[in-house]
PDB file of N, CA and C in Angstrom:
ATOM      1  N   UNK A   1      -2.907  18.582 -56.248  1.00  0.00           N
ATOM      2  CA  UNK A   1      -1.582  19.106 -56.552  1.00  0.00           C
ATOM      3  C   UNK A   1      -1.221  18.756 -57.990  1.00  0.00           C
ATOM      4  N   UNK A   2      -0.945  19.990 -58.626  1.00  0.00           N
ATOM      5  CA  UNK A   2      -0.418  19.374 -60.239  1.00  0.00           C
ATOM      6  C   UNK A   2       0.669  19.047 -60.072  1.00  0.00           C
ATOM      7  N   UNK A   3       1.146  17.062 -60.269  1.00  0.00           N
ATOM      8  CA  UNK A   3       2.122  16.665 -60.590  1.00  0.00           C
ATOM      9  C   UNK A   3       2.898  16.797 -61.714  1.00  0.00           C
ATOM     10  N   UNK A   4       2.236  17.595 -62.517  1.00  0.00           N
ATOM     11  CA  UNK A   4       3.420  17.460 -63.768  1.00  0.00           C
ATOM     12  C   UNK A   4       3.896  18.879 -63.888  1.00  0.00           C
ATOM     13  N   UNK A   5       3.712  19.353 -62.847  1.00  0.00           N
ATOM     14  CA  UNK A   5       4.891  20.691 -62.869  1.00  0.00           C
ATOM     15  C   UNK A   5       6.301  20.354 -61.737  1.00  0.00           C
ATOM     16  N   UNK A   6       6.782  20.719 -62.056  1.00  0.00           N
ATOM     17  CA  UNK A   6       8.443  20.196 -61.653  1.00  0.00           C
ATOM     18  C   UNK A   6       8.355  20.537 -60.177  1.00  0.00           C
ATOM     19  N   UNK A   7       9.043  19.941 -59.884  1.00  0.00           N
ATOM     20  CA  UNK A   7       9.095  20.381 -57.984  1.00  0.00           C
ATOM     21  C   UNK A   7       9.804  21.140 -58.098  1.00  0.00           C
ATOM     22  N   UNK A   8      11.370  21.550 -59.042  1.00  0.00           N
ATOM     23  CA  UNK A   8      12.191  22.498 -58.768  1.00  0.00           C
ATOM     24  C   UNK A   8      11.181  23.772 -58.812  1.00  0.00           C
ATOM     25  N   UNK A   9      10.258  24.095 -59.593  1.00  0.00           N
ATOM     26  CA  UNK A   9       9.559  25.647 -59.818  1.00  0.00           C
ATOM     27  C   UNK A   9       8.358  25.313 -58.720  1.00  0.00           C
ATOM     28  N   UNK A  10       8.479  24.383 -57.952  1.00  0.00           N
ATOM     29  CA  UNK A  10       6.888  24.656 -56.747  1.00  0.00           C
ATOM     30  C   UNK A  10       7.477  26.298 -55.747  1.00  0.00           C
ATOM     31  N   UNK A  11       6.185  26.536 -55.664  1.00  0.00           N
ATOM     32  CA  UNK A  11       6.273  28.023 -54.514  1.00  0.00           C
ATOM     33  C   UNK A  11       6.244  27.309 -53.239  1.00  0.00           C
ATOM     34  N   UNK A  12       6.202  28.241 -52.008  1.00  0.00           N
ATOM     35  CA  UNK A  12       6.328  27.492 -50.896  1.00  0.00           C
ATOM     36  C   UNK A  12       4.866  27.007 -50.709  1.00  0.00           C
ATOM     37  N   UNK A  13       4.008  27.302 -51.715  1.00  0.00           N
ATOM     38  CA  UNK A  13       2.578  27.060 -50.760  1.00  0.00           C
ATOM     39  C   UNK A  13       2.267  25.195 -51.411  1.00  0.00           C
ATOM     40  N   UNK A  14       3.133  24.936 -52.773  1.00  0.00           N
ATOM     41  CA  UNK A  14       3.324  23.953 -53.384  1.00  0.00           C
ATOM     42  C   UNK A  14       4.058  22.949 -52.364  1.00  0.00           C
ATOM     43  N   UNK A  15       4.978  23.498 -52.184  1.00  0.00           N
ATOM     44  CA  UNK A  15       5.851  22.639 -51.277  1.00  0.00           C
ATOM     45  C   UNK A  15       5.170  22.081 -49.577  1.00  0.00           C
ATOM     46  N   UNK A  16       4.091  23.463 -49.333  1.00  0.00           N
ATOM     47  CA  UNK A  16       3.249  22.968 -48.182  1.00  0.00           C
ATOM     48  C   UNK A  16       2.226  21.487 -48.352  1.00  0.00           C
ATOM     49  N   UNK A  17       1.914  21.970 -49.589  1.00  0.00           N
ATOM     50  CA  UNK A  17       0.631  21.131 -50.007  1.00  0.00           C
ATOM     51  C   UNK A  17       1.292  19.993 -50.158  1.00  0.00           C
ATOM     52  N   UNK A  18       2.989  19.602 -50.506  1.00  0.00           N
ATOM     53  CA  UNK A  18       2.846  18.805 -50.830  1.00  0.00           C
ATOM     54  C   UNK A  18       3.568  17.483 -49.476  1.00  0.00           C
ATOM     55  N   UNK A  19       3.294  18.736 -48.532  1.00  0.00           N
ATOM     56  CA  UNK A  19       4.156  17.885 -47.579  1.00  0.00           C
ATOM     57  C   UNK A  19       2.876  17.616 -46.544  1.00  0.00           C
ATOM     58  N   UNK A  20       1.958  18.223 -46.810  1.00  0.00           N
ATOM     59  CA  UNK A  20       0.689  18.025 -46.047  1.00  0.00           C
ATOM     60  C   UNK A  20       0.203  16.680 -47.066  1.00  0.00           C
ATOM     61  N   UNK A  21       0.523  16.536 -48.069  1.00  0.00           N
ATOM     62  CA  UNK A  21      -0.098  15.034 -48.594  1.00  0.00           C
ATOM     63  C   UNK A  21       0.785  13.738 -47.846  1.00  0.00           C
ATOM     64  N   UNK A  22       1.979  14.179 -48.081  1.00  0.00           N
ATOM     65  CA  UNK A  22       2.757  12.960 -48.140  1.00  0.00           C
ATOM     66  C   UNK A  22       3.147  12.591 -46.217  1.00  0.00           C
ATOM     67  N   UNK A  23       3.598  14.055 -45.679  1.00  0.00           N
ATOM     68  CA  UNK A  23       3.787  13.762 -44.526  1.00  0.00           C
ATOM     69  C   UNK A  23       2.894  14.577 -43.884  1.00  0.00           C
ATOM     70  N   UNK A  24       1.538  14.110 -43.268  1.00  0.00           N
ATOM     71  CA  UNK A  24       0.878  14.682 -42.660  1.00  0.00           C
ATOM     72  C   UNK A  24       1.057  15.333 -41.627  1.00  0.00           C
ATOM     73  N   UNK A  25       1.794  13.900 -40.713  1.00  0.00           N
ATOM     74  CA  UNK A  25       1.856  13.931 -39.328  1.00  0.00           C
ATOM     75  C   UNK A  25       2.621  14.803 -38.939  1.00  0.00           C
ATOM     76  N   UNK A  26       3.961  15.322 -39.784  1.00  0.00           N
ATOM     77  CA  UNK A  26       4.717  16.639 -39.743  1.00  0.00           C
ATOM     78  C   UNK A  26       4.051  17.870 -40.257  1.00  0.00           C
ATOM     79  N   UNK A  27       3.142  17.676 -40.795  1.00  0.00           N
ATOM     80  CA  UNK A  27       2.689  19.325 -40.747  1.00  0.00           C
ATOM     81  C   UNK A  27       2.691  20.460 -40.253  1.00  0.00           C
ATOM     82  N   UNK A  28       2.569  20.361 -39.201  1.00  0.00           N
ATOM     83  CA  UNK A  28       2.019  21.012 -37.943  1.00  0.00           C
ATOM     84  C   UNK A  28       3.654  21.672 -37.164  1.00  0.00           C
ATOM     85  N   UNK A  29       4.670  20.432 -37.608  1.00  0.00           N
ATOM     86  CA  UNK A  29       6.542  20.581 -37.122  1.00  0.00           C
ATOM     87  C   UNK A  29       6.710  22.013 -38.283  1.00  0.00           C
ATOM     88  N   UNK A  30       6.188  21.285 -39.652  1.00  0.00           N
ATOM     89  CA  UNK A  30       7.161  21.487 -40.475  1.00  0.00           C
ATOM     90  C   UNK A  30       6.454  22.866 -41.348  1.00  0.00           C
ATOM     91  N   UNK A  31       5.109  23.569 -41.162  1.00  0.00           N
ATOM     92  CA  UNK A  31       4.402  24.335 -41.782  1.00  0.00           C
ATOM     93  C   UNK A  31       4.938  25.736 -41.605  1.00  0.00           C
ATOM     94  N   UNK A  32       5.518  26.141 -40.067  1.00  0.00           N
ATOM     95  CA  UNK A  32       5.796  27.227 -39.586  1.00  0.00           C
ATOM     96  C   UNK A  32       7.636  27.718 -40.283  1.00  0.00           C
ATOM     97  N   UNK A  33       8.287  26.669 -40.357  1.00  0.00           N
ATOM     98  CA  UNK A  33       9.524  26.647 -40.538  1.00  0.00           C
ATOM     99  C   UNK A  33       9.675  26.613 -42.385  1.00  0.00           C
ATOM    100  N   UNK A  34       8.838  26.189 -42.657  1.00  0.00           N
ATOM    101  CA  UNK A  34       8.940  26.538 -44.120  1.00  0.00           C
ATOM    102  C   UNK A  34       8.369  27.508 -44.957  1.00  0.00           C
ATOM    103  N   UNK A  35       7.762  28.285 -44.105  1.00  0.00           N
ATOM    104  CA  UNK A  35       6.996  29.622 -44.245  1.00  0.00           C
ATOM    105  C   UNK A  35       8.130  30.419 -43.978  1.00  0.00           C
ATOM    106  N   UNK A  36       8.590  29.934 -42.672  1.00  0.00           N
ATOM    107  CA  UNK A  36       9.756  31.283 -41.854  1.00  0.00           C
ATOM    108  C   UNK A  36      10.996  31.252 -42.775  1.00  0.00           C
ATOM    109  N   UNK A  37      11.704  30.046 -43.464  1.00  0.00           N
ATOM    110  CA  UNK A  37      12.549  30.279 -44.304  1.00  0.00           C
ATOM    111  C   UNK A  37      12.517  29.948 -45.611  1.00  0.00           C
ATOM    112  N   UNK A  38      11.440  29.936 -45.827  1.00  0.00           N
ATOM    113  CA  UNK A  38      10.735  30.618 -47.754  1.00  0.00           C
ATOM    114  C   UNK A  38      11.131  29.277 -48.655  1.00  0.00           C
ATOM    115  N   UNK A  39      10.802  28.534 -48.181  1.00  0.00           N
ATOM    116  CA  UNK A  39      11.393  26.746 -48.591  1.00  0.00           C
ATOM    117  C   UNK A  39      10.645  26.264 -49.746  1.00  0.00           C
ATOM    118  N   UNK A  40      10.886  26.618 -51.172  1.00  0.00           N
ATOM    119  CA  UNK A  40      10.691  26.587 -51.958  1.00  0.00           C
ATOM    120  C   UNK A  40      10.498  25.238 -53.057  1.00  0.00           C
ATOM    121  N   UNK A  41      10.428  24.804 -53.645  1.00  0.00           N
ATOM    122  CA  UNK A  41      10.848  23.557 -54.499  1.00  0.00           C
ATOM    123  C   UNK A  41      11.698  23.407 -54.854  1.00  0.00           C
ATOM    124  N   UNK A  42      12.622  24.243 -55.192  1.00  0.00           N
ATOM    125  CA  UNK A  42      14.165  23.885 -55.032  1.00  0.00           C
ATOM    126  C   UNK A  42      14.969  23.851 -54.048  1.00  0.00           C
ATOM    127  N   UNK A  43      14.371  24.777 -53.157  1.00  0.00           N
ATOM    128  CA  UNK A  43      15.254  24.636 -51.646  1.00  0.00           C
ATOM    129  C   UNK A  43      15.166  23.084 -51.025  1.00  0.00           C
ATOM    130  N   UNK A  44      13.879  22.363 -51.259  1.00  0.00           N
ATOM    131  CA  UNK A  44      13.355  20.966 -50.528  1.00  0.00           C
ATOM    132  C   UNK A  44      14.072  20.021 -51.368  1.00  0.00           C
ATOM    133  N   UNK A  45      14.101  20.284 -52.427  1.00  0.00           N
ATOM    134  CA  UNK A  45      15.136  19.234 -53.421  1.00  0.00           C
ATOM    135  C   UNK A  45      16.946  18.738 -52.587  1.00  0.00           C
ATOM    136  N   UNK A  46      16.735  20.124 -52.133  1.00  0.00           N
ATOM    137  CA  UNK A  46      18.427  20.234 -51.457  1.00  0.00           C
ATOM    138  C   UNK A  46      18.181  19.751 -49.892  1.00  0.00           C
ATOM    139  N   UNK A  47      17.236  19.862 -49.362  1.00  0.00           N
ATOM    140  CA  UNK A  47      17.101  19.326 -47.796  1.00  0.00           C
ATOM    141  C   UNK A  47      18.395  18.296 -47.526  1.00  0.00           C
ATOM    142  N   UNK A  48      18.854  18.396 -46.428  1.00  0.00           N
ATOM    143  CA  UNK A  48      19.817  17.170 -45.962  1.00  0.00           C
ATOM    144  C   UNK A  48      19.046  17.218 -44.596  1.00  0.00           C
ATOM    145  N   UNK A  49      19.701  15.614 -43.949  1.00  0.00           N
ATOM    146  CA  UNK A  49      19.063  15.508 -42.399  1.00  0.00           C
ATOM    147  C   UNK A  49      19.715  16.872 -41.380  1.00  0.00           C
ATOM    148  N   UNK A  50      20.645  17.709 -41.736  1.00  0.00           N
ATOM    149  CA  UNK A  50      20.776  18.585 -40.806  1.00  0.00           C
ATOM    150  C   UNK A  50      20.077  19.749 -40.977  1.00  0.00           C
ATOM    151  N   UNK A  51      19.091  19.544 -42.088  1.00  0.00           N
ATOM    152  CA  UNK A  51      18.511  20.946 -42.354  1.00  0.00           C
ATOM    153  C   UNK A  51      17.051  20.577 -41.323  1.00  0.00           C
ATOM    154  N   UNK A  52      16.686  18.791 -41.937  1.00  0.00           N
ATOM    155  CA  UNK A  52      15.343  18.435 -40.972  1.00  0.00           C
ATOM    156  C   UNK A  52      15.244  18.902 -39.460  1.00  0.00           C
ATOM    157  N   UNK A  53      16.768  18.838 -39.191  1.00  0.00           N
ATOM    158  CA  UNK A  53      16.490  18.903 -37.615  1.00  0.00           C
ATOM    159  C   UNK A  53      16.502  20.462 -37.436  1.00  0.00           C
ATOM    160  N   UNK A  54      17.165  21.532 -37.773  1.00  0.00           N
ATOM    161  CA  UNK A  54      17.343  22.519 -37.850  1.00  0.00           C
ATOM    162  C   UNK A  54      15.558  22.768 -38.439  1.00  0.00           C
ATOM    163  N   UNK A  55      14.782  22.347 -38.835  1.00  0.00           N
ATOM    164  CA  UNK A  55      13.590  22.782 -39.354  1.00  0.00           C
ATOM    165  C   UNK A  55      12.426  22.131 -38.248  1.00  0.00           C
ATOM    166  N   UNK A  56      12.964  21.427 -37.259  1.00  0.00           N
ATOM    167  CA  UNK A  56      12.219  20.927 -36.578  1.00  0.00           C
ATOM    168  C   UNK A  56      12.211  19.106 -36.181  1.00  0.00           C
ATOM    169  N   UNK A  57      12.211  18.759 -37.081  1.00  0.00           N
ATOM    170  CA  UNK A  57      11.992  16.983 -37.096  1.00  0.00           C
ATOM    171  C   UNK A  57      13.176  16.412 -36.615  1.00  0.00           C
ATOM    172  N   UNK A  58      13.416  16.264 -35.661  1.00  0.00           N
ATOM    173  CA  UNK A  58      14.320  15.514 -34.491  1.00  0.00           C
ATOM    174  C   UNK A  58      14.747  13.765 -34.862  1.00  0.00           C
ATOM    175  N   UNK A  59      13.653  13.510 -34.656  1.00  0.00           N
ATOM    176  CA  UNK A  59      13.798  12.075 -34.977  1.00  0.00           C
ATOM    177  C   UNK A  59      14.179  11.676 -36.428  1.00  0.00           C
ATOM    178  N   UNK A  60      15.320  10.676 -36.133  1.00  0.00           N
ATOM    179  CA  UNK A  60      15.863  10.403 -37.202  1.00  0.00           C
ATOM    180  C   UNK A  60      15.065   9.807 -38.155  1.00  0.00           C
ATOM    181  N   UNK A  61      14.140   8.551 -38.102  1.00  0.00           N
ATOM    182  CA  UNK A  61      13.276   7.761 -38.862  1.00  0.00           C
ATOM    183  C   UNK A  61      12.631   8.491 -39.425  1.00  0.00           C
ATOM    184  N   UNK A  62      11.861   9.685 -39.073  1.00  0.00           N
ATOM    185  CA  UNK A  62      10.823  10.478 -39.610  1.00  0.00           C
ATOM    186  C   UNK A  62      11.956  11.387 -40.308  1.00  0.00           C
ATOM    187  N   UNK A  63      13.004  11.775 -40.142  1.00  0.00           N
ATOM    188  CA  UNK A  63      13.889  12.107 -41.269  1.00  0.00           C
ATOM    189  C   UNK A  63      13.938  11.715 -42.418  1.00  0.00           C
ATOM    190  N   UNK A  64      14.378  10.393 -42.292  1.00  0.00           N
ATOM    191  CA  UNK A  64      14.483   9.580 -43.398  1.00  0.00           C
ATOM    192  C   UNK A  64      13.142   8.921 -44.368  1.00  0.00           C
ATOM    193  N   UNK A  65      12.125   9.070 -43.743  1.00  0.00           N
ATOM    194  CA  UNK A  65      11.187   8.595 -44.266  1.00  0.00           C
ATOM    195  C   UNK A  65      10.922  10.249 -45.355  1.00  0.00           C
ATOM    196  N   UNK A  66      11.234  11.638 -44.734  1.00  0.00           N
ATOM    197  CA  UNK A  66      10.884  12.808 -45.506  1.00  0.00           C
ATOM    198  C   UNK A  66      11.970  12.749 -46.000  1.00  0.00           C
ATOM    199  N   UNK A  67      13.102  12.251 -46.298  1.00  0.00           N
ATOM    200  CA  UNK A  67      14.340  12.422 -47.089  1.00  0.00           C
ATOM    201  C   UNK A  67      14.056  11.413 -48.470  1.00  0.00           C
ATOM    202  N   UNK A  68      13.505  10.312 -48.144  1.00  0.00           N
ATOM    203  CA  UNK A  68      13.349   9.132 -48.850  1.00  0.00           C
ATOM    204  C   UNK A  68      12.229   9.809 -50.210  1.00  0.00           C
ATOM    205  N   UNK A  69      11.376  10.345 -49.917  1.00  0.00           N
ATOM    206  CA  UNK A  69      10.238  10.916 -50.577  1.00  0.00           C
ATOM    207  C   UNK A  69      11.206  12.610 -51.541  1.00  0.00           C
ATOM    208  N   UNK A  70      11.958  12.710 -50.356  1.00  0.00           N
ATOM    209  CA  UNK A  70      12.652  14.348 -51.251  1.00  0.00           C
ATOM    210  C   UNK A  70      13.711  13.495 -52.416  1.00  0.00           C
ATOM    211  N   UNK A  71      14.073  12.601 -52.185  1.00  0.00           N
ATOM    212  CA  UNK A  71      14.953  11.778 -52.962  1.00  0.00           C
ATOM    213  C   UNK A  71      13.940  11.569 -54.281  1.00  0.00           C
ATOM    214  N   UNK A  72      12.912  10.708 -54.036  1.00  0.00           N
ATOM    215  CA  UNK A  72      12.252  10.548 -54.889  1.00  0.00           C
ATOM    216  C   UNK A  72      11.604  11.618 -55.634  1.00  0.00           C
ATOM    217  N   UNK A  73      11.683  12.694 -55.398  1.00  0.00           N
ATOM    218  CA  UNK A  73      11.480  14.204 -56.315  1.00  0.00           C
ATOM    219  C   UNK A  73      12.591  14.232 -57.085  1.00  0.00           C
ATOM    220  N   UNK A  74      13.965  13.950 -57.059  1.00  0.00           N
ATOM    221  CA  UNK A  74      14.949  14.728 -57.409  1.00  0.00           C
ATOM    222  C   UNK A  74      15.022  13.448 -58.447  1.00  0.00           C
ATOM    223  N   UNK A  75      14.939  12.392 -58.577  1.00  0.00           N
ATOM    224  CA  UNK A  75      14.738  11.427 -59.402  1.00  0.00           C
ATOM    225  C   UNK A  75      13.992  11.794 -60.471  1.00  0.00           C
ATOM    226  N   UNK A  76      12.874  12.510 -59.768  1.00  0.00           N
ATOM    227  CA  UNK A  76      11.657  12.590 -60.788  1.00  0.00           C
ATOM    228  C   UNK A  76      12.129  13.708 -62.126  1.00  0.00           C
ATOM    229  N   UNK A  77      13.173  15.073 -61.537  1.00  0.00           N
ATOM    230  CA  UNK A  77      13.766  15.653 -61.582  1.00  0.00           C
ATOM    231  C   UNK A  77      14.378  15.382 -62.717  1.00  0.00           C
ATOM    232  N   UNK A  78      14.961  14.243 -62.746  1.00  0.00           N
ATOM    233  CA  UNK A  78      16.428  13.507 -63.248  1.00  0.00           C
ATOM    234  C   UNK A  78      15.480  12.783 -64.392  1.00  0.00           C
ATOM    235  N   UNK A  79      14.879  12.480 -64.544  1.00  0.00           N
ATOM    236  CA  UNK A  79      14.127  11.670 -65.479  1.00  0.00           C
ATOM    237  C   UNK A  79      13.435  12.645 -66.116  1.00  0.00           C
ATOM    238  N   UNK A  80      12.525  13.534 -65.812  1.00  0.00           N
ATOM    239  CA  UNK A  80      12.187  14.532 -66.865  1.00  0.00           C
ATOM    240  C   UNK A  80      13.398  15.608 -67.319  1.00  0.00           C
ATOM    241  N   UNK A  81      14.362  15.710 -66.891  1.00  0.00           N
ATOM    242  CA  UNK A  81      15.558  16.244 -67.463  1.00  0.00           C
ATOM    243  C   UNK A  81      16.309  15.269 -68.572  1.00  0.00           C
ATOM    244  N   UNK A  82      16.226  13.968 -68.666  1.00  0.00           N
ATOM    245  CA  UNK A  82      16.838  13.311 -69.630  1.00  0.00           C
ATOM    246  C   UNK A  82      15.756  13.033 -70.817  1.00  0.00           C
ATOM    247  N   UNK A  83      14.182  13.129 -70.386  1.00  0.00           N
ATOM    248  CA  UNK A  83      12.944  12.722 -70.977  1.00  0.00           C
ATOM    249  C   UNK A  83      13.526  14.045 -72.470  1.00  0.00           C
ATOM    250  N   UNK A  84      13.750  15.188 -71.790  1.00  0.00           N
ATOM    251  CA  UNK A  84      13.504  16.301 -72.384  1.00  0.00           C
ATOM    252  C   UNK A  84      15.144  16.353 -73.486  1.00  0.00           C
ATOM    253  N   UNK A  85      16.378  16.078 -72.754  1.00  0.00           N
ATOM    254  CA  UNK A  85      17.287  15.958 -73.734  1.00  0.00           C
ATOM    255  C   UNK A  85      16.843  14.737 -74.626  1.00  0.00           C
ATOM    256  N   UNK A  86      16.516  13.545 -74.451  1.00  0.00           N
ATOM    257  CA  UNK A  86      16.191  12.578 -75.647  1.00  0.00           C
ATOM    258  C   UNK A  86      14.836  13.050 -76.613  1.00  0.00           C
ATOM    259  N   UNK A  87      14.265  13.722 -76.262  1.00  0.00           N
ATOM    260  CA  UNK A  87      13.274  14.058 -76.997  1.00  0.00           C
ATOM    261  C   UNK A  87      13.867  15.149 -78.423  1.00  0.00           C
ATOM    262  N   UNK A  88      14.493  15.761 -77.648  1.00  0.00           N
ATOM    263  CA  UNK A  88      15.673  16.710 -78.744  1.00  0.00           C
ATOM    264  C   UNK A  88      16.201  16.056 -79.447  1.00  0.00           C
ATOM    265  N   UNK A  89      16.998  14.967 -78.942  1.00  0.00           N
ATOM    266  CA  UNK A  89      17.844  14.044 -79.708  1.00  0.00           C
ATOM    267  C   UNK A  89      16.815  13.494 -80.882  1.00  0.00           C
ATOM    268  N   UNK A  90      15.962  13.153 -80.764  1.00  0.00           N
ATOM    269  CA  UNK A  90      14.921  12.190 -81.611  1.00  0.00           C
ATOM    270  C   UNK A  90      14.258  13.170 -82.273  1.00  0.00           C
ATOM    271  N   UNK A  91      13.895  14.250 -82.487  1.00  0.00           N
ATOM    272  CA  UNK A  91      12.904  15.053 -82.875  1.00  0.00           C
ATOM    273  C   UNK A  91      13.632  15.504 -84.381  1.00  0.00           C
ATOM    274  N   UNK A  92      12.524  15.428 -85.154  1.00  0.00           N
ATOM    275  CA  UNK A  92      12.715  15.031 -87.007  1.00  0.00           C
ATOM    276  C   UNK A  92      13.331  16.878 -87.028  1.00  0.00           C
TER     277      UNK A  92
END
């Protein structure tokens, strides 16, 4: 998976791949439902726990463990968005 392309621009097949790395064991919940509603890299950025359950994943822990990881995208998000305004700022 190329990490240094933004999660906001992943396609859904990006967003498969990348949930087949991180959460395996949901694959299989979560492959059909993100196909059926076109769940994009920006759509997964926005996930809340009522979308998990509405997408399949019931259990709260395994919520939070795929919320914890979507969090950590939007960070990633947040840091190459400021990487890119300071670079402006600094640039001769």
């Amino acid at each position: 998976m190329d990490l240094s392309k933004r999660a906001s621009s992943w396609s859904v097949e990006e967003v498969l791949e990348w949930v087949k790395e991180q959460h395996p064991a949901h694959m299989s919940t979560l492959q059909k439902a993100i196909i059926k509603h076109d769940i994009s890299g920006r759509a997964l950025l926005r996930l809340k726990e009522h979308h998990l359950e509405l997408l399949g994943v019931g259990d709260e822990e395994q919520q939070q463990e795929i919320l914890q990881d979507v969090l950590l995208l939007r960070v990633q998000e947040e840091i190459n968005d400021l990487d890119g305004i300071c670079s402006d700022c600094f640039s001769p």
